[in-house]
Protein backbone atom coordinates (compact mmCIF):
# COMPACT_ATOMS: atom_id res chain seq x y z
CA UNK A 1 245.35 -60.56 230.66
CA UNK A 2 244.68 -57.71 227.78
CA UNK A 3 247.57 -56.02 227.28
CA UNK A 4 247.53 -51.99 227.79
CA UNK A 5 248.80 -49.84 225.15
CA UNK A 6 250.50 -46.28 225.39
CA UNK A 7 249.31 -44.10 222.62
CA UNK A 8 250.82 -40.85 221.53
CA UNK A 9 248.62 -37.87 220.27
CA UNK A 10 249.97 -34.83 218.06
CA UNK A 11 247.78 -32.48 217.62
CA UNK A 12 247.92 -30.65 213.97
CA UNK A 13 247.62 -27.17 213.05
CA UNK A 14 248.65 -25.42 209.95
CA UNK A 15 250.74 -28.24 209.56
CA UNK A 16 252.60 -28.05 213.00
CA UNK A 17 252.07 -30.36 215.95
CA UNK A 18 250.76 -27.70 218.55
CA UNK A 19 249.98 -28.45 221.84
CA UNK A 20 248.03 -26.16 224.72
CA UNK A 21 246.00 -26.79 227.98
CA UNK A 22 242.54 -26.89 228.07
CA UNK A 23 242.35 -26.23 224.63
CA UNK A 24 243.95 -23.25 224.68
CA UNK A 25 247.25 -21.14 224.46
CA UNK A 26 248.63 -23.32 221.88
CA UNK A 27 252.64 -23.46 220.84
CA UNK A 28 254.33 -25.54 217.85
CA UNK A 29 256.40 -27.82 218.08
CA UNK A 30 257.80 -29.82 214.94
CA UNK A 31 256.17 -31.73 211.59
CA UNK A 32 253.62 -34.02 212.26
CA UNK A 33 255.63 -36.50 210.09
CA UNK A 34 258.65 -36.80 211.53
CA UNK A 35 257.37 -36.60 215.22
CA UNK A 36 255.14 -39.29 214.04
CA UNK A 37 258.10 -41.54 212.85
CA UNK A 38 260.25 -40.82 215.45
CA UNK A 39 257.99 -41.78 218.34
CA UNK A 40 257.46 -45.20 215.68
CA UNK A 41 261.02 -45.69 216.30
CA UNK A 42 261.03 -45.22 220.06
CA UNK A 43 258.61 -48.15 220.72
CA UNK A 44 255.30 -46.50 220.98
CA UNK A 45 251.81 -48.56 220.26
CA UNK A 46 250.09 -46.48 218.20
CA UNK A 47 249.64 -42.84 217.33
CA UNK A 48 246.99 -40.32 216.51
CA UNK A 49 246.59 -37.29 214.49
CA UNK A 50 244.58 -34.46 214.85
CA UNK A 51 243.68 -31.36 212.66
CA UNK A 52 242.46 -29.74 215.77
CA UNK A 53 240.80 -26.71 213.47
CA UNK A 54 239.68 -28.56 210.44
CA UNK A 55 236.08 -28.68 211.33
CA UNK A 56 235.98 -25.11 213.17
CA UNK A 57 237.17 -24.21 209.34
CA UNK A 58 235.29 -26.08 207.96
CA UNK A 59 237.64 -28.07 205.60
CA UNK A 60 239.39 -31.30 204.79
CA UNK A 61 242.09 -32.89 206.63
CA UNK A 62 245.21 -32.42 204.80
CA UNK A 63 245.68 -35.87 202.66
CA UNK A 64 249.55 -35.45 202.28
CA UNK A 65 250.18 -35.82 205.53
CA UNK A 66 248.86 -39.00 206.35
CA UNK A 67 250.20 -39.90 203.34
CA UNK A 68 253.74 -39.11 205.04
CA UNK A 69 253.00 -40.78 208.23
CA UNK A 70 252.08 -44.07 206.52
CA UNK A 71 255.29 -44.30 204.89
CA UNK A 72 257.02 -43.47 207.50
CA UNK A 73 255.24 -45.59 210.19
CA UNK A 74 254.71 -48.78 210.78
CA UNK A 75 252.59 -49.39 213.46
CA UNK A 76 248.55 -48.54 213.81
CA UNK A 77 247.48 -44.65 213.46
CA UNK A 78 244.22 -42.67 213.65
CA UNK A 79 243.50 -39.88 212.10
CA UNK A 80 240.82 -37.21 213.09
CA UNK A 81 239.43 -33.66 212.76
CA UNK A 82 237.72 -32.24 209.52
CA UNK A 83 235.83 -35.76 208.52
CA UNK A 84 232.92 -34.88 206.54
CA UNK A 85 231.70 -37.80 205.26
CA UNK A 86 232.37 -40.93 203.85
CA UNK A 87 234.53 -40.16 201.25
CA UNK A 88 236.73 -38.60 203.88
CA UNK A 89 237.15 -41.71 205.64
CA UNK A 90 237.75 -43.49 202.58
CA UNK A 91 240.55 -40.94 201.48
CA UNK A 92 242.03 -41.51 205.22
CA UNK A 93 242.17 -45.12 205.32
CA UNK A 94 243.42 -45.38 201.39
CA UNK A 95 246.32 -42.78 202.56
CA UNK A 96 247.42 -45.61 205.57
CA UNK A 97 245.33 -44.90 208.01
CA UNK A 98 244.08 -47.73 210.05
CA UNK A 99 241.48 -45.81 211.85
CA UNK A 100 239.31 -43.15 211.10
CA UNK A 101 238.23 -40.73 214.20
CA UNK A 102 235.15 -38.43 213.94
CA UNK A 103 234.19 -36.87 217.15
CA UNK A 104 232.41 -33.39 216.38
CA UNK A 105 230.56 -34.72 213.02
CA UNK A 106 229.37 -37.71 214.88
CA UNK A 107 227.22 -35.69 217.36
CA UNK A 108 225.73 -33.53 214.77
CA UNK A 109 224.88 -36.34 212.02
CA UNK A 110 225.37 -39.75 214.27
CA UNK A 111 224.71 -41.17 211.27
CA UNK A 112 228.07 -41.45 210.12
CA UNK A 113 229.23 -43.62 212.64
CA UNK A 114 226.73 -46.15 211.27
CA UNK A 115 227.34 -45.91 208.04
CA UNK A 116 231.40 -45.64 208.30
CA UNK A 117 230.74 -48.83 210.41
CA UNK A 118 228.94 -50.59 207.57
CA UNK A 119 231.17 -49.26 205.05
CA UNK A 120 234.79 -49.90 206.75
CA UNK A 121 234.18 -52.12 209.87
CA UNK A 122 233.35 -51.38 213.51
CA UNK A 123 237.30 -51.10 214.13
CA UNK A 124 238.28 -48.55 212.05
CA UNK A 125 235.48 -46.06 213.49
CA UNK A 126 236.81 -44.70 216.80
CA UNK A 127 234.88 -41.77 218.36
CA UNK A 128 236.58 -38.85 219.86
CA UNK A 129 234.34 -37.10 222.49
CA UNK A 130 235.35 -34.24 224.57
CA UNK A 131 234.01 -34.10 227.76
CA UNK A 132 233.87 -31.45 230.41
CA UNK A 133 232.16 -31.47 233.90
CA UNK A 134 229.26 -30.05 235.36
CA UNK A 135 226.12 -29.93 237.03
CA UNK A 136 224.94 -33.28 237.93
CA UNK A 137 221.19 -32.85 236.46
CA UNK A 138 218.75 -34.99 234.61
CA UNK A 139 220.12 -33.33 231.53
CA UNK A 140 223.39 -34.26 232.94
CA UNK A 141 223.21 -37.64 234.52
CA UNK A 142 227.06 -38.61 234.40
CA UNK A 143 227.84 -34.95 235.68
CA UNK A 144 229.59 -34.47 231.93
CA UNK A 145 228.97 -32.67 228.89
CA UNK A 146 229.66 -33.24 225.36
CA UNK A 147 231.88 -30.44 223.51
CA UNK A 148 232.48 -29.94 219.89
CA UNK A 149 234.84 -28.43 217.73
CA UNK A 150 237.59 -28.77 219.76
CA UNK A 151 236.10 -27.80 223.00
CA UNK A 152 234.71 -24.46 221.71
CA UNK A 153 230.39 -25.22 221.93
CA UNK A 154 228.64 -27.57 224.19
CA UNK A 155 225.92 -29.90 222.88
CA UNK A 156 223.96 -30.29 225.69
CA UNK A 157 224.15 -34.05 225.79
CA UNK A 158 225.15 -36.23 228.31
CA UNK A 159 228.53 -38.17 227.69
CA UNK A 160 228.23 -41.50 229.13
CA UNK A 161 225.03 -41.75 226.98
CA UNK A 162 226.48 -40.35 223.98
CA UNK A 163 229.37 -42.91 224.48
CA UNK A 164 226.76 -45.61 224.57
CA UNK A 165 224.84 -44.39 221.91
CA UNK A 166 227.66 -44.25 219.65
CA UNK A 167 228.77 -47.85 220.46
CA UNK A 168 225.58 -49.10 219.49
CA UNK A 169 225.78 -47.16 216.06
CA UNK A 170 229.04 -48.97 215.56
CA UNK A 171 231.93 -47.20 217.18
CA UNK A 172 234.80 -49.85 217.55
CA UNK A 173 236.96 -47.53 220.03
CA UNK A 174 236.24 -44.71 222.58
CA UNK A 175 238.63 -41.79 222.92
CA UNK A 176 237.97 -40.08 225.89
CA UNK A 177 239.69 -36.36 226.22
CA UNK A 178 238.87 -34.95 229.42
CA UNK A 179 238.69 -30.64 228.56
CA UNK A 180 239.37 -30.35 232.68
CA UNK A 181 242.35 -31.73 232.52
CA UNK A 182 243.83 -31.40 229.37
CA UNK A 183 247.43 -30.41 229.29
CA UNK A 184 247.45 -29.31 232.91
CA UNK A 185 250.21 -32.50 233.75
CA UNK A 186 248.17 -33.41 237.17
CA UNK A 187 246.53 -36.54 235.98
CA UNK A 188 243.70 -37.93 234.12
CA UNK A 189 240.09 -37.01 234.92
CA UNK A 190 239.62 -40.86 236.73
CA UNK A 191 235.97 -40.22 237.36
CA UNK A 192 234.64 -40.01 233.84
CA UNK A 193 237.07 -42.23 232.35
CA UNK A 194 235.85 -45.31 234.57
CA UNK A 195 232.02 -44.23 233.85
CA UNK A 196 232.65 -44.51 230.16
CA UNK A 197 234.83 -47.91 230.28
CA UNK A 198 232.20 -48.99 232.53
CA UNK A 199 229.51 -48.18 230.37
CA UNK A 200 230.82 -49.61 226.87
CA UNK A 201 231.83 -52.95 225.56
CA UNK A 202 234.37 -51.27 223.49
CA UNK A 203 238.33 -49.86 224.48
CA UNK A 204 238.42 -46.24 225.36
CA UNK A 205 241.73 -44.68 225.32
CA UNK A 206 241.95 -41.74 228.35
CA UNK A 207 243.11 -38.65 227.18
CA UNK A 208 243.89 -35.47 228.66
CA UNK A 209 246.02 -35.36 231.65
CA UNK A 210 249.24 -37.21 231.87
CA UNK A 211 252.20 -35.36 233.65
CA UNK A 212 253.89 -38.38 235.36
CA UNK A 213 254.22 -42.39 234.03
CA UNK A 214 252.23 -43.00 237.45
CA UNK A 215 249.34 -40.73 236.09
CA UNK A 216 249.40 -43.45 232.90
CA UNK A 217 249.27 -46.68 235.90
CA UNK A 218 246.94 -44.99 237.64
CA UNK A 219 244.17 -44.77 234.79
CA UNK A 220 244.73 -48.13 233.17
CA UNK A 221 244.22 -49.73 236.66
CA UNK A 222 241.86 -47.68 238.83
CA UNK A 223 239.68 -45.89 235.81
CA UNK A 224 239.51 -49.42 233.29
CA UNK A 225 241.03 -47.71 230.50
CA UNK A 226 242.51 -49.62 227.75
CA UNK A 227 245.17 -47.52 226.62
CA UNK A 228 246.75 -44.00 227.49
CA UNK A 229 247.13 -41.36 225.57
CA UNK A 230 249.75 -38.96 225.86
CA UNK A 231 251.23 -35.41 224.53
CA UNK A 232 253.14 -33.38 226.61
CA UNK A 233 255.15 -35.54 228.68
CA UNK A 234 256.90 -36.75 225.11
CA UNK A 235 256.62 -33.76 223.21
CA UNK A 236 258.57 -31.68 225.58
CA UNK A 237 261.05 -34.38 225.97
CA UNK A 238 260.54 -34.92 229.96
CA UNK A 239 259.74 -38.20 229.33
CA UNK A 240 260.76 -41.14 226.74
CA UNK A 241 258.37 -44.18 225.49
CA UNK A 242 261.09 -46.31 226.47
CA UNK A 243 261.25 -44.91 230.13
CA UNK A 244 257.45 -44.63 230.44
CA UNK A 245 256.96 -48.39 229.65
CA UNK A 246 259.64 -49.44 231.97
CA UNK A 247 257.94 -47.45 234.84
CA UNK A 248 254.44 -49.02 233.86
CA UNK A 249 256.00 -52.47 233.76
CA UNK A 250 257.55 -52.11 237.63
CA UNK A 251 254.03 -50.75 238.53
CA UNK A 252 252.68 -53.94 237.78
CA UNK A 253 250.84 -52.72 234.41
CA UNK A 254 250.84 -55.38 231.58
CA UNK A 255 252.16 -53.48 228.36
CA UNK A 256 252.37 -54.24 225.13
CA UNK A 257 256.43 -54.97 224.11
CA UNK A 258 258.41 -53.56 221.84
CA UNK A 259 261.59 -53.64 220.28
CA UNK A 260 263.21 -50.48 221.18
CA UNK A 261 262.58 -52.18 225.50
């Protein structure tokens, strides 16, 4: 049996991890860096960064910092938000990266996700998508719709068949962020998660949601996610890795081990 992994996701802005719901009403919190290395040292999987206004400003994602993580962190990381182009990536992954996440330059010039593919490998190109529901519709198939820069425009495009579309450009992992439930704490948006994991031969880590280390169970078993990813529930300090994983474990849900368990 696949292992599932718990993933933890600080959002970055003007060098802060900031979190809000639905996109909105953000608050900082700390530095990216050492939030990043202390959640290393508590045992979680892997982490991921986001410049959650980079591409809204149209600019680069700030090099230094994932500089700082990778010295600090041992264990994979993403990193996402103001990708541009190839060079980008290559910056990224030469900081310490391991993977490289483009979600709102991917449905403007798909092309990228092919050629990052070609260029790096199919694993280090994950695709973030933000998805929000509505009108089932021939437009609309899945009853989702693709959002960009950070959930401010919608594309008009279906998500499950962006998903697959983007798989079969070369995506190696799907990150799913549900805008519905983002930060609201009531659970992951099940429906659309399972559609996507259905859809694609590739992980997809469910995003957007978690309140409760049942809401994480709940999504790895009954939606066929891979991995969960998480913000709040840590960031606040409700909840520990450590006590999250033990939960997961008496629910039944195969986890990956650490050494801080």
């Amino acid at each position: 049996m696949l292992t599932k992994r718990v993933i933890v996701c600080l959002d970055v802005r003007n060098k802060k991890v900031t979190k809000g719901v639905k996109f909105k009403g953000n608050i900082d919190l700390g530095d990216p860096v050492d939030m990043g290395a202390q959640y290393y040292h508590d045992g979680v999987d892997e982490l991921v960064f986001y410049d959650i206004t980079a591409s809204a400003e149209n600019r680069s994602i700030d090099i230094e910092m994932v500089k700082g993580v990778a010295e600090n962190v041992f264990i994979p990381f993403s990193v996402g938000g103001g990708i541009r182009n190839l060079d980008d990536m290559r910056d990224v992954l030469l900081a310490g990266a391991e993977k490289v996440s483009v979600n709102s330059l991917a449905v403007q010039h798909p092309e990228i996700i092919r050629d990052g593919a070609k260029a790096f490998g199919n694993q280090c190109i994950v695709l973030g998508m933000d998805a929000k529901k509505t009108d089932l519709s021939s437009q609309f198939p899945s009853g989702y719709e693709i959002y960009i820069n950070g959930g401010r425009k919608a594309m008009g495009i279906d998500a499950v068949e962006w998903a697959k579309k983007a798989v079969d450009l070369g995506a190696g992992e799907i990150c799913l962020n549900a805008i519905d439930t983002d930060g609201v704490k009531n659970g992951y948006e099940l429906t659309i998660t399972k559609m996507v994991a259905d859809a694609v031969p590739v992980p997809v880590i469910a995003s957007g949601g978690a309140g409760v280390p049942s809401h994480l169970a709940e999504v790895l078993t009954k939606a066929n996610a891979d991995a969960a990813l998480i913000a709040s529930m840590v960031h606040f300090g409700t909840y520990t890795i450590e006590g999250i994983k033990k939960e997961l474990k008496e629910s039944g849900v195969s986890i990956r081990e650490s050494w801080s368990l």
